[in-house]
Protein backbone atom coordinates (compact mmCIF):
# COMPACT_ATOMS: atom_id res chain seq x y z
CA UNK A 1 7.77 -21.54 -23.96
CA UNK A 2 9.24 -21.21 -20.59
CA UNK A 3 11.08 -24.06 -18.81
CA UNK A 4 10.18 -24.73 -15.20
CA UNK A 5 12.75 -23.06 -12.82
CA UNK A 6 14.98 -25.70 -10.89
CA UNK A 7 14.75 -26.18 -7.39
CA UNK A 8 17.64 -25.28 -4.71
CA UNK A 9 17.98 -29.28 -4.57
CA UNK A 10 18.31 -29.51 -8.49
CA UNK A 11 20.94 -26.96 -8.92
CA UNK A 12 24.63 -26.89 -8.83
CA UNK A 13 26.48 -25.23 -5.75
CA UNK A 14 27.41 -22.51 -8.12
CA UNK A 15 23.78 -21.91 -9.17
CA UNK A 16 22.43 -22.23 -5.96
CA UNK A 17 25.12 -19.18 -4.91
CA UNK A 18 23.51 -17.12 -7.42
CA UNK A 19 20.13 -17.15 -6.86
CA UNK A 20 21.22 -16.25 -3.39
CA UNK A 21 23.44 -13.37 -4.35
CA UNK A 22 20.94 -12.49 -6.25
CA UNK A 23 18.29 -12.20 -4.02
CA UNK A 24 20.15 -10.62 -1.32
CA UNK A 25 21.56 -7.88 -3.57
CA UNK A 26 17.44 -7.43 -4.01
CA UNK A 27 17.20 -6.83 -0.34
CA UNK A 28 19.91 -4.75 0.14
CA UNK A 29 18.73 -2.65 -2.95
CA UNK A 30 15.13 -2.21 -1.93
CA UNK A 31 16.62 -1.87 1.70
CA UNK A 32 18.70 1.18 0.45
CA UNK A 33 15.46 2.54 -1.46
CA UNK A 34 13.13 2.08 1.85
CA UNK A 35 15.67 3.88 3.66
CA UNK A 36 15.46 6.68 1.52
CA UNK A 37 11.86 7.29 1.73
CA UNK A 38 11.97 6.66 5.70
CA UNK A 39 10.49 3.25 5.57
CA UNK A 40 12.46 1.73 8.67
CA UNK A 41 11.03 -1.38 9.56
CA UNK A 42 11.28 -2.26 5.97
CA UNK A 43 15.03 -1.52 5.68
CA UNK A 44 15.76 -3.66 8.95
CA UNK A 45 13.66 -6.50 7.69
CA UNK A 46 14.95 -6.40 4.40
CA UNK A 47 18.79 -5.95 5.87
CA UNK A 48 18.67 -9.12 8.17
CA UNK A 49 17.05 -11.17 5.82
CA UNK A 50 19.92 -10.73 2.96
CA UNK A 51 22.18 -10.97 6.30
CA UNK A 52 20.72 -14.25 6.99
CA UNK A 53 20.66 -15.81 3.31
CA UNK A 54 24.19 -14.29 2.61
CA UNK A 55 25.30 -15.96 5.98
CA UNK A 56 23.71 -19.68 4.79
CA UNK A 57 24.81 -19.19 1.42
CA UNK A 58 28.42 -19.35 2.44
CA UNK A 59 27.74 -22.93 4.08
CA UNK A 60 24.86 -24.40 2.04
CA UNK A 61 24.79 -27.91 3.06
CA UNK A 62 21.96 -30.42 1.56
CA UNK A 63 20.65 -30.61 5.40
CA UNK A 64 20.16 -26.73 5.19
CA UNK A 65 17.97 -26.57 1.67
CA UNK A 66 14.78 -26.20 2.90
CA UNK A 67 15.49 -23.39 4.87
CA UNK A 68 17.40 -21.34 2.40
CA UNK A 69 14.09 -22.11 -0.25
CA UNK A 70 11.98 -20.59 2.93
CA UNK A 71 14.49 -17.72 3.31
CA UNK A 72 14.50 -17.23 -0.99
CA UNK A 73 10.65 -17.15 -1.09
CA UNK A 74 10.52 -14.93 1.88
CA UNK A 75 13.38 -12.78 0.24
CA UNK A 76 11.38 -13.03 -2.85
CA UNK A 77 8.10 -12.03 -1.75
CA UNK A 78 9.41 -9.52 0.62
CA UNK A 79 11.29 -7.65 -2.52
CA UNK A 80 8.18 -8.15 -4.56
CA UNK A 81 5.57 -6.48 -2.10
CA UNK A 82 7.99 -3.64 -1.68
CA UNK A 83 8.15 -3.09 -5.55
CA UNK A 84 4.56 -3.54 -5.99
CA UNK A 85 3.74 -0.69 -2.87
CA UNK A 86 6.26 1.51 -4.42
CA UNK A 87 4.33 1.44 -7.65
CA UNK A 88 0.70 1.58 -6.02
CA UNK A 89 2.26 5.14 -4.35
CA UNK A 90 3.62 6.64 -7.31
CA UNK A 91 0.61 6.07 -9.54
CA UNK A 92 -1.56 7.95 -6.63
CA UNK A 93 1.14 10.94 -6.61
């Protein structure tokens, strides 16, 4: 069985940098992929949004956590529906 995942407030400084590496690397991976199939708005979204967590992750104070868990579910979900469109197309091809 799965543990429960930790919360931005529960994790180290270190861990909290990775998830949000992570999840910008997502961005700016599906960003790269949406550019490629000439899916603008979705590469601009996706760009300024790993912009934006890369920029807080650098300065992550404890007043800032509940905006960088917005900006990683937002990040999250935004990489998600992307993958999950991208799928839904190439089963119809």
């Amino acid at each position: 069985m799965q543990e429960p995942g930790k919360t931005l407030d529960e994790m180290t400084l270190r861990e909290r940098s990775d998830i949000m590496s992570l999840v910008a690397e997502a961005l700016e991976e599906t960003a790269g992929q949406a550019r490629e199939i000439g899916d603008i708005k979705y590469a601009a979204n996706s760009t300024c949004l790993a912009k934006t967590i890369r920029g807080l992750a650098s300065d992550l104070s404890p007043l800032e956590l509940k905006a960088a868990t917005i900006l990683l579910e937002q990040g999250i979900s935004l990489v998600a529906s992307f993958e999950d469109r991208a799928r839904s197309e190439s089963s119809l091809h």
